[in-house]
C-alpha atoms as a PDB file:
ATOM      1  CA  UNK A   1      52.534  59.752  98.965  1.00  0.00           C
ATOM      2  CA  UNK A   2      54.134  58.651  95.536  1.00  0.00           C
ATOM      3  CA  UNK A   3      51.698  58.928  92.815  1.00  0.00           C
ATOM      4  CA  UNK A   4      52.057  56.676  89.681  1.00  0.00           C
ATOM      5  CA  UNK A   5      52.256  57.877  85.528  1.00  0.00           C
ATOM      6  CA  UNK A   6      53.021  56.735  82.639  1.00  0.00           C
ATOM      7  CA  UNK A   7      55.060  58.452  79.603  1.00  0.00           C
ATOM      8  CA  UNK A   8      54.607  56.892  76.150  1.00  0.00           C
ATOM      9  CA  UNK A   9      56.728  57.914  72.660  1.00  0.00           C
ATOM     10  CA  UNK A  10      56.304  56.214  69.258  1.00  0.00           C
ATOM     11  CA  UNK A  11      57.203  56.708  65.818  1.00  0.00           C
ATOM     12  CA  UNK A  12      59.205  55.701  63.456  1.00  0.00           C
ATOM     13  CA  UNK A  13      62.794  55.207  62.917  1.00  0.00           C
ATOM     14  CA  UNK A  14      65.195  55.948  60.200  1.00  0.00           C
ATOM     15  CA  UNK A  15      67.601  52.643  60.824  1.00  0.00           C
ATOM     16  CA  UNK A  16      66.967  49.222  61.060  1.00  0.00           C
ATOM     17  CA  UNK A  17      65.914  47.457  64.312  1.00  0.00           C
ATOM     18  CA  UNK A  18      68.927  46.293  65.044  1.00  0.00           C
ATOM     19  CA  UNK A  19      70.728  49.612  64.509  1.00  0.00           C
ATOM     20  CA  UNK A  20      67.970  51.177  67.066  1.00  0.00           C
ATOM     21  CA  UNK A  21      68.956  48.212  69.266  1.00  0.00           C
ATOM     22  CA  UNK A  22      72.357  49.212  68.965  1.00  0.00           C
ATOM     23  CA  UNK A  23      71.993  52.426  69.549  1.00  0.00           C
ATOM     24  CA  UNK A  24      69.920  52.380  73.218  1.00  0.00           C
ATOM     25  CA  UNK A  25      72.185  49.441  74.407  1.00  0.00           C
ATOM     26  CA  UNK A  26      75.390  49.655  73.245  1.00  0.00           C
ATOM     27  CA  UNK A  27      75.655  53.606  71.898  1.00  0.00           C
ATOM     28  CA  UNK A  28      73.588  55.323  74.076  1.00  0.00           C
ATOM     29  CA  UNK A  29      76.602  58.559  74.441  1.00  0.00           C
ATOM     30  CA  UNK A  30      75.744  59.141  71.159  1.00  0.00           C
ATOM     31  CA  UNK A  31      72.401  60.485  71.987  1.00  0.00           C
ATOM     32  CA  UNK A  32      71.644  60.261  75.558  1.00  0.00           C
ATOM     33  CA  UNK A  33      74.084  59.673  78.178  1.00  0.00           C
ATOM     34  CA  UNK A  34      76.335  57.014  79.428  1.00  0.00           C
ATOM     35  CA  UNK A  35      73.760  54.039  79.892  1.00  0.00           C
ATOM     36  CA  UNK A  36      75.431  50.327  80.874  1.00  0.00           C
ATOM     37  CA  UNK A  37      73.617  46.830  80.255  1.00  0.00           C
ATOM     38  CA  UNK A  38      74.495  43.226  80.850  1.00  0.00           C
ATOM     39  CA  UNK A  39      73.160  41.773  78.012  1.00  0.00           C
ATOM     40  CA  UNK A  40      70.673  39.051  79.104  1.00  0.00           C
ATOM     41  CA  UNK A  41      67.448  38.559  81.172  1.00  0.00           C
ATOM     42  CA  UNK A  42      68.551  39.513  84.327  1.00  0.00           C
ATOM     43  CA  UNK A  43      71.479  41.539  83.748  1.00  0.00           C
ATOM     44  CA  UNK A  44      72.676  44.467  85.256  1.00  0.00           C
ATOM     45  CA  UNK A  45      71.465  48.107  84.146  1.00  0.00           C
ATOM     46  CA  UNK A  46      74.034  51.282  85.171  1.00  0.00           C
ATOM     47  CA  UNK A  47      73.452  54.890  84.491  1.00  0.00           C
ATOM     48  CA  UNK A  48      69.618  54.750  83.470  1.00  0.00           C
ATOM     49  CA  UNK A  49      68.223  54.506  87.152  1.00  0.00           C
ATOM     50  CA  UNK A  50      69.349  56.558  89.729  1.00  0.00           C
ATOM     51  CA  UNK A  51      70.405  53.182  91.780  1.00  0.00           C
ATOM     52  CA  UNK A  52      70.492  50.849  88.955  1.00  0.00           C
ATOM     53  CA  UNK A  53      68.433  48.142  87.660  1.00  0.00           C
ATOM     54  CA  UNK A  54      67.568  45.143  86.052  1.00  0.00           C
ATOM     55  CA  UNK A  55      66.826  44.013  82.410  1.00  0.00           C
ATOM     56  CA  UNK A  56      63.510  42.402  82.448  1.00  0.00           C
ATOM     57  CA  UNK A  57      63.262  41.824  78.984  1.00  0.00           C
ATOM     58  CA  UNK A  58      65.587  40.654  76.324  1.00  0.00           C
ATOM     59  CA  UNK A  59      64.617  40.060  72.713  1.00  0.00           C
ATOM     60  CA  UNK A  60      67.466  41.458  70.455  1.00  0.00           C
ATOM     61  CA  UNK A  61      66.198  43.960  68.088  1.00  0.00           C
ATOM     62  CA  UNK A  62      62.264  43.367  69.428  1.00  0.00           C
ATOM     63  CA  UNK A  63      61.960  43.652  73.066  1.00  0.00           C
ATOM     64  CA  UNK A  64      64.067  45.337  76.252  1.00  0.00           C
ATOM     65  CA  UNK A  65      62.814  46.337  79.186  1.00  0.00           C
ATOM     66  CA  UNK A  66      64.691  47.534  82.407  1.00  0.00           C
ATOM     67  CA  UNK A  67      63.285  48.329  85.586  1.00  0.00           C
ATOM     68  CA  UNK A  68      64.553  50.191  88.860  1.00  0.00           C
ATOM     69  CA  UNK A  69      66.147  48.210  91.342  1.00  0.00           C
ATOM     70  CA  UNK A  70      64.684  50.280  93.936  1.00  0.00           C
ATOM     71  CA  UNK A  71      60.701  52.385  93.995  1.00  0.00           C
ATOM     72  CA  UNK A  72      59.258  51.697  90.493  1.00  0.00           C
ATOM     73  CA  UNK A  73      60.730  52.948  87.405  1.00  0.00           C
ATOM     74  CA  UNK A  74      60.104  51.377  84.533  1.00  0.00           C
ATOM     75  CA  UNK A  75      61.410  51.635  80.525  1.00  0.00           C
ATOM     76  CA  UNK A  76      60.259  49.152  77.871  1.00  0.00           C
ATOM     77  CA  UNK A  77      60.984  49.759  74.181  1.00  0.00           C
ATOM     78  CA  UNK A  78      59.122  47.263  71.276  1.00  0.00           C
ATOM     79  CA  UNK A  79      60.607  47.325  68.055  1.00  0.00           C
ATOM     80  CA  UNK A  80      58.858  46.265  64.510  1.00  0.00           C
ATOM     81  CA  UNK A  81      60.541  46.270  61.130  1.00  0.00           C
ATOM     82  CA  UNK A  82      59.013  49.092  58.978  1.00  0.00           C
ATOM     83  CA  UNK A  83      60.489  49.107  55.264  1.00  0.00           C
ATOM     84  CA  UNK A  84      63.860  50.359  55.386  1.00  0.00           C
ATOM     85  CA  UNK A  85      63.470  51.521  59.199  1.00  0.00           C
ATOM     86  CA  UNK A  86      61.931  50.640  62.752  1.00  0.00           C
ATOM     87  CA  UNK A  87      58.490  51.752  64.389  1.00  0.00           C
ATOM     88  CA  UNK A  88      59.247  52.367  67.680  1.00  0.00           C
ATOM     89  CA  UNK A  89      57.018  52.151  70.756  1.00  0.00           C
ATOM     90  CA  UNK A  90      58.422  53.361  74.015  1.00  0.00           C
ATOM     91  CA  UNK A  91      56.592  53.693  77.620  1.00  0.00           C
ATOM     92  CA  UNK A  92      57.817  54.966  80.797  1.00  0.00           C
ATOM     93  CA  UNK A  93      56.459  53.977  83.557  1.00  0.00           C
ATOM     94  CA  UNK A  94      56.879  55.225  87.440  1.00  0.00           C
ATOM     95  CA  UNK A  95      56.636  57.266  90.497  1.00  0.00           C
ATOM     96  CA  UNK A  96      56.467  60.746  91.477  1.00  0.00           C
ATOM     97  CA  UNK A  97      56.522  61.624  95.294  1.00  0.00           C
ATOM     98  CA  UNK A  98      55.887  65.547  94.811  1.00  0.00           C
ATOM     99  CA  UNK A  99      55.145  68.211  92.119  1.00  0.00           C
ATOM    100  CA  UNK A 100      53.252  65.398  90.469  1.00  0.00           C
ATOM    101  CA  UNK A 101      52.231  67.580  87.419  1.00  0.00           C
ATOM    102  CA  UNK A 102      55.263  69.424  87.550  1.00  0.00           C
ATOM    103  CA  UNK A 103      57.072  66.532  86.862  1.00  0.00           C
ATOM    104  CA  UNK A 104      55.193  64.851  84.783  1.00  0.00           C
ATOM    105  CA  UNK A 105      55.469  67.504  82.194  1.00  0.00           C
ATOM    106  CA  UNK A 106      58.880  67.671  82.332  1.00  0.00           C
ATOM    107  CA  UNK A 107      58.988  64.161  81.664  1.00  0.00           C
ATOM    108  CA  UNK A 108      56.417  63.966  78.738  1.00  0.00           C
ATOM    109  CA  UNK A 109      58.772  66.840  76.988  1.00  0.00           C
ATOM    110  CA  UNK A 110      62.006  65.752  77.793  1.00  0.00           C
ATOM    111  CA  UNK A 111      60.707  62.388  76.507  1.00  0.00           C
ATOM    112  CA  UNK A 112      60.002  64.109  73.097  1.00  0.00           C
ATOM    113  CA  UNK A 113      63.488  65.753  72.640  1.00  0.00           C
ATOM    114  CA  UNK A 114      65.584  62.567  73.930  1.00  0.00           C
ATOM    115  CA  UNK A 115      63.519  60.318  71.529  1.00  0.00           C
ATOM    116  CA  UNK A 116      64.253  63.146  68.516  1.00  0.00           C
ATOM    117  CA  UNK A 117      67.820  63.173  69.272  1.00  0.00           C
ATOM    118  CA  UNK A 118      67.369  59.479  68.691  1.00  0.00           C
ATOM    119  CA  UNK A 119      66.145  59.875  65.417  1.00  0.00           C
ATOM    120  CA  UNK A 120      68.987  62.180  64.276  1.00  0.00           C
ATOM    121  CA  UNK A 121      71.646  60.333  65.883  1.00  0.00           C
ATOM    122  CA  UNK A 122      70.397  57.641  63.545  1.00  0.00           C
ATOM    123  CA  UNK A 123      70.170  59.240  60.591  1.00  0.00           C
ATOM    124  CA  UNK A 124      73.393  60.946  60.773  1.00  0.00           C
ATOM    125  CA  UNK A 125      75.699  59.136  63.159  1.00  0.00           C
ATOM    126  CA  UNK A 126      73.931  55.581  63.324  1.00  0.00           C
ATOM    127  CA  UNK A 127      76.640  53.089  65.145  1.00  0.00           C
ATOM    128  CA  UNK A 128      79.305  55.901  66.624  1.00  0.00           C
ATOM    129  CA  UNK A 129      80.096  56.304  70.039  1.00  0.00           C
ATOM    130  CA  UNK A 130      80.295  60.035  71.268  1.00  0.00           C
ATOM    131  CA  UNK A 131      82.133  61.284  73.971  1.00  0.00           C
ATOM    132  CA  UNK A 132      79.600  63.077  75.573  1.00  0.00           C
ATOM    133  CA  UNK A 133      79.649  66.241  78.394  1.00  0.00           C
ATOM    134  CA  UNK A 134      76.960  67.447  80.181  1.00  0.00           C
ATOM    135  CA  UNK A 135      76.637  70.893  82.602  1.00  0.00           C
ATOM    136  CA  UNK A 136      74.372  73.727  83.637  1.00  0.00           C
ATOM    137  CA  UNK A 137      74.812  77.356  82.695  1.00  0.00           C
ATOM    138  CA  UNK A 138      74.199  80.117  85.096  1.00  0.00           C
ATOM    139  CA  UNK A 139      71.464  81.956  82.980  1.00  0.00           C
ATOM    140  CA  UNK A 140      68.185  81.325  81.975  1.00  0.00           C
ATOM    141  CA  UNK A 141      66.825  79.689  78.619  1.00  0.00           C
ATOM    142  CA  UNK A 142      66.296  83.281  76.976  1.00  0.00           C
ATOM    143  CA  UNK A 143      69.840  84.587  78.061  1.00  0.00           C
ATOM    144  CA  UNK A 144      71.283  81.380  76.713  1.00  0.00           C
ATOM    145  CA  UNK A 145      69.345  81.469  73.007  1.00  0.00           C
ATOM    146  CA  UNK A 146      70.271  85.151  72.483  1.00  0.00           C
ATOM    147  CA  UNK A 147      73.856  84.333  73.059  1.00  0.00           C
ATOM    148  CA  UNK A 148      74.008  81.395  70.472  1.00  0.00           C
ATOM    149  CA  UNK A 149      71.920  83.899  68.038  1.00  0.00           C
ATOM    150  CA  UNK A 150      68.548  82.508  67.637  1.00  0.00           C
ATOM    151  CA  UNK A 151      66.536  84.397  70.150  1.00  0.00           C
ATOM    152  CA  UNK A 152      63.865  85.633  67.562  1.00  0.00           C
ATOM    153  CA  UNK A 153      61.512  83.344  65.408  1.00  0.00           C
ATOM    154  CA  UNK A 154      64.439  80.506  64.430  1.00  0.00           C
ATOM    155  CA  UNK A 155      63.240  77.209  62.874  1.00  0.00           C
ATOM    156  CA  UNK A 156      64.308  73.902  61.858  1.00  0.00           C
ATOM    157  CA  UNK A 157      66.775  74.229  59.430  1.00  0.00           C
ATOM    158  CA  UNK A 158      68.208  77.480  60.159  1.00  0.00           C
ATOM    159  CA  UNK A 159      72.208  77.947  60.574  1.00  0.00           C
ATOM    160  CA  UNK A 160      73.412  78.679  63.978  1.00  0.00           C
ATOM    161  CA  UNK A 161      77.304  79.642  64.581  1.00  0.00           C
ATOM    162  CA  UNK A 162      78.342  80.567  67.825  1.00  0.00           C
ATOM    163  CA  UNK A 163      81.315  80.326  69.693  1.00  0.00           C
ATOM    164  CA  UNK A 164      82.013  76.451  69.376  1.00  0.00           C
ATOM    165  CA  UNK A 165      78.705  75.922  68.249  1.00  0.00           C
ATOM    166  CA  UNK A 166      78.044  75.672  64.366  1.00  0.00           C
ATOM    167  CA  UNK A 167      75.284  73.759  62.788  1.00  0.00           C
ATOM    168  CA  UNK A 168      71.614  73.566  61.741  1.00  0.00           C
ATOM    169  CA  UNK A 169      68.727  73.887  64.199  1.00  0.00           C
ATOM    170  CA  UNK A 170      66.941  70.273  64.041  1.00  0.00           C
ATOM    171  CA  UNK A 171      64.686  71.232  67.179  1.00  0.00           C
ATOM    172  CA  UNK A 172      63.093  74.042  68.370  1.00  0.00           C
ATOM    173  CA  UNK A 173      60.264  74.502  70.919  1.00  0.00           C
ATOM    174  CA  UNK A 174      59.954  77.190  73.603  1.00  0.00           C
ATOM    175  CA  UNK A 175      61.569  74.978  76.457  1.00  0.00           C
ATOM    176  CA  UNK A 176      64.610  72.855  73.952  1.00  0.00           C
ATOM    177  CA  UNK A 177      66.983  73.558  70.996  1.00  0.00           C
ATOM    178  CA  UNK A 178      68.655  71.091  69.139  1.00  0.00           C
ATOM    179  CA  UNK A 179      71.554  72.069  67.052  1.00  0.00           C
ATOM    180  CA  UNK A 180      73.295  69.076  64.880  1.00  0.00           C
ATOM    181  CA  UNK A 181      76.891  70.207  63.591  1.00  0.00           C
ATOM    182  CA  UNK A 182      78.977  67.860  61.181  1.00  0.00           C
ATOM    183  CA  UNK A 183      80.496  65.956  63.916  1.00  0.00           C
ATOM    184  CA  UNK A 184      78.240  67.163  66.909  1.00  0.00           C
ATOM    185  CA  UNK A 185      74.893  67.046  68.395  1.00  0.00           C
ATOM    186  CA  UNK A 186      74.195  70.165  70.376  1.00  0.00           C
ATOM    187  CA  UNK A 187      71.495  70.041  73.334  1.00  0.00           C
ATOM    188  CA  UNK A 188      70.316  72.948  75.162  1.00  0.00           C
ATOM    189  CA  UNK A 189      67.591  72.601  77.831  1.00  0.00           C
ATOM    190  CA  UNK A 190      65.137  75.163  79.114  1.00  0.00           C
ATOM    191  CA  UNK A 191      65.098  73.772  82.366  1.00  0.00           C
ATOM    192  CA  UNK A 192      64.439  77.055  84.216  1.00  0.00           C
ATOM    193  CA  UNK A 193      60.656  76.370  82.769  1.00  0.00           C
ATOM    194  CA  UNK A 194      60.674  74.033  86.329  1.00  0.00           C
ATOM    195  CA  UNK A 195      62.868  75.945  88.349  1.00  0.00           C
ATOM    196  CA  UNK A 196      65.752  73.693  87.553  1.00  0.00           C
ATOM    197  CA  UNK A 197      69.058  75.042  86.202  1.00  0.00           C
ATOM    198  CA  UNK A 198      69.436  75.496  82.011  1.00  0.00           C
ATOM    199  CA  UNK A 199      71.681  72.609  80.769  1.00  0.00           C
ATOM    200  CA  UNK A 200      73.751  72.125  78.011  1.00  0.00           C
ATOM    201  CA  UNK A 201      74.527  68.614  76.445  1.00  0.00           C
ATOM    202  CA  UNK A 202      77.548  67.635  73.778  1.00  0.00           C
ATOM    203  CA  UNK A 203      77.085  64.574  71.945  1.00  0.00           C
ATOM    204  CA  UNK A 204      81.054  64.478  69.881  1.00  0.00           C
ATOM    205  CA  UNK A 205      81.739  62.293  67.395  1.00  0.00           C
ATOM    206  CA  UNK A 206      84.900  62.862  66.149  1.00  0.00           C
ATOM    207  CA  UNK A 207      87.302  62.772  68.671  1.00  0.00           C
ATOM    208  CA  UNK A 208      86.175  59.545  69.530  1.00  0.00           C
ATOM    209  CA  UNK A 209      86.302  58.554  66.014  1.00  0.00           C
ATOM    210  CA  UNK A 210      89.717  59.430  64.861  1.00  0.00           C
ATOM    211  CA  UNK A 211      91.362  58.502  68.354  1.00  0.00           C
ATOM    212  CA  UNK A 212      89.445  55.114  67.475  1.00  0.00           C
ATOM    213  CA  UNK A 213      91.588  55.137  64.388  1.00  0.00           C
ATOM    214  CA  UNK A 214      95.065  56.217  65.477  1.00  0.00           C
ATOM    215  CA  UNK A 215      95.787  54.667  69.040  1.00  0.00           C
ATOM    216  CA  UNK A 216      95.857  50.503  68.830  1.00  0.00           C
END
């Protein structure tokens, strides 16, 4: 039987609310995946629900909530000004059928490093689309930090160069590592802490930029 929770983030925001508006309904590449809305009460959601949804709120640069067209999944984001910037309150609501806890902590930390990328995507990239790729890696989280070079005690702010990879550490915990290059935000999820495959995620900003630029 499907169990119910609820996932909450909040904080603040280094862009105004309608740049944070912008960026989870019209540039969500640049720091989550490929997420389509219709842009009204009622509208059409793609890419956020694993069937689709709805948009069950609609207050430019205050209010948006979508929810599942199918089981109960819910996402509602509230907005307020805050100086310069945006305090941001996000909850998740749904439905797990099995591995309740399992899955809910998954959820509560993935929550934490999605909402983080947020925050640097704004501060560094606010209003760019990214072309973005996504895929697993046959190894576990370890194998995977001790090939980029930061398998001992690394920390925010420390450089990483590796391969493709070449940038500052912006996120560390034992389970996710964030890496944000000059044109790049690097993901790379622990994933085998569940029993799921290690994932990588590429958030690119210049390609998309200069071919934005050069082709009419």
């Amino acid at each position: 039987m499907a169990e119910r929770f609820e996932v909450t983030w909040e904080g603040a925001l280094p862009a105004s609310p309608q740049a944070v508006w912008d960026a989870f309904t019209a540039h969500t590449t640049g720091w989550l995946w490929e997420i389509a809305y219709e842009p009204r009460l009622g509208g059409a959601e793609q890419g956020l629900s694993g069937g689709g949804g709805t948009v069950t709120a609609w207050e430019p640069h205050r209010h948006f909530t979508t929810a599942a067209s199918g089981g109960f999944n819910e996402l509602d984001y509230v907005l307020e000004p805050q100086g310069p910037g945006t305090y941001l309150r996000f909850r998740h609501r749904g439905e797990f059928g099995e591995d309740y806890d399992l899955n809910l902590d998954a959820c509560r930390r993935h929550t934490a490093f999605y909402y983080h990328s947020l925050g640097e995507y704004l501060r560094h990239f606010a209003g760019q689309d990214a072309a973005y790729t996504t895929f697993d890696v046959p190894c576990g989280f370890a194998e995977l930090r001790r090939a980029l070079g930061v398998a001992g005690g690394v920390k925010v702010g420390d450089r990483v160069r590796s391969g493709p990879v070449d940038g500052v550490v912006d996120y560390v915990t034992d389970t996710f590592l964030g890496v944000r290059g000059a044109s790049a935000l690097y993901r790379f999820y622990g994933r085998d802490r569940w029993g799921w495959p290690v994932g990588v995620g590429v958030h690119e900003f210049s390609l998309r930029s200069w071919l934005s630029e050069v082709v009419a």
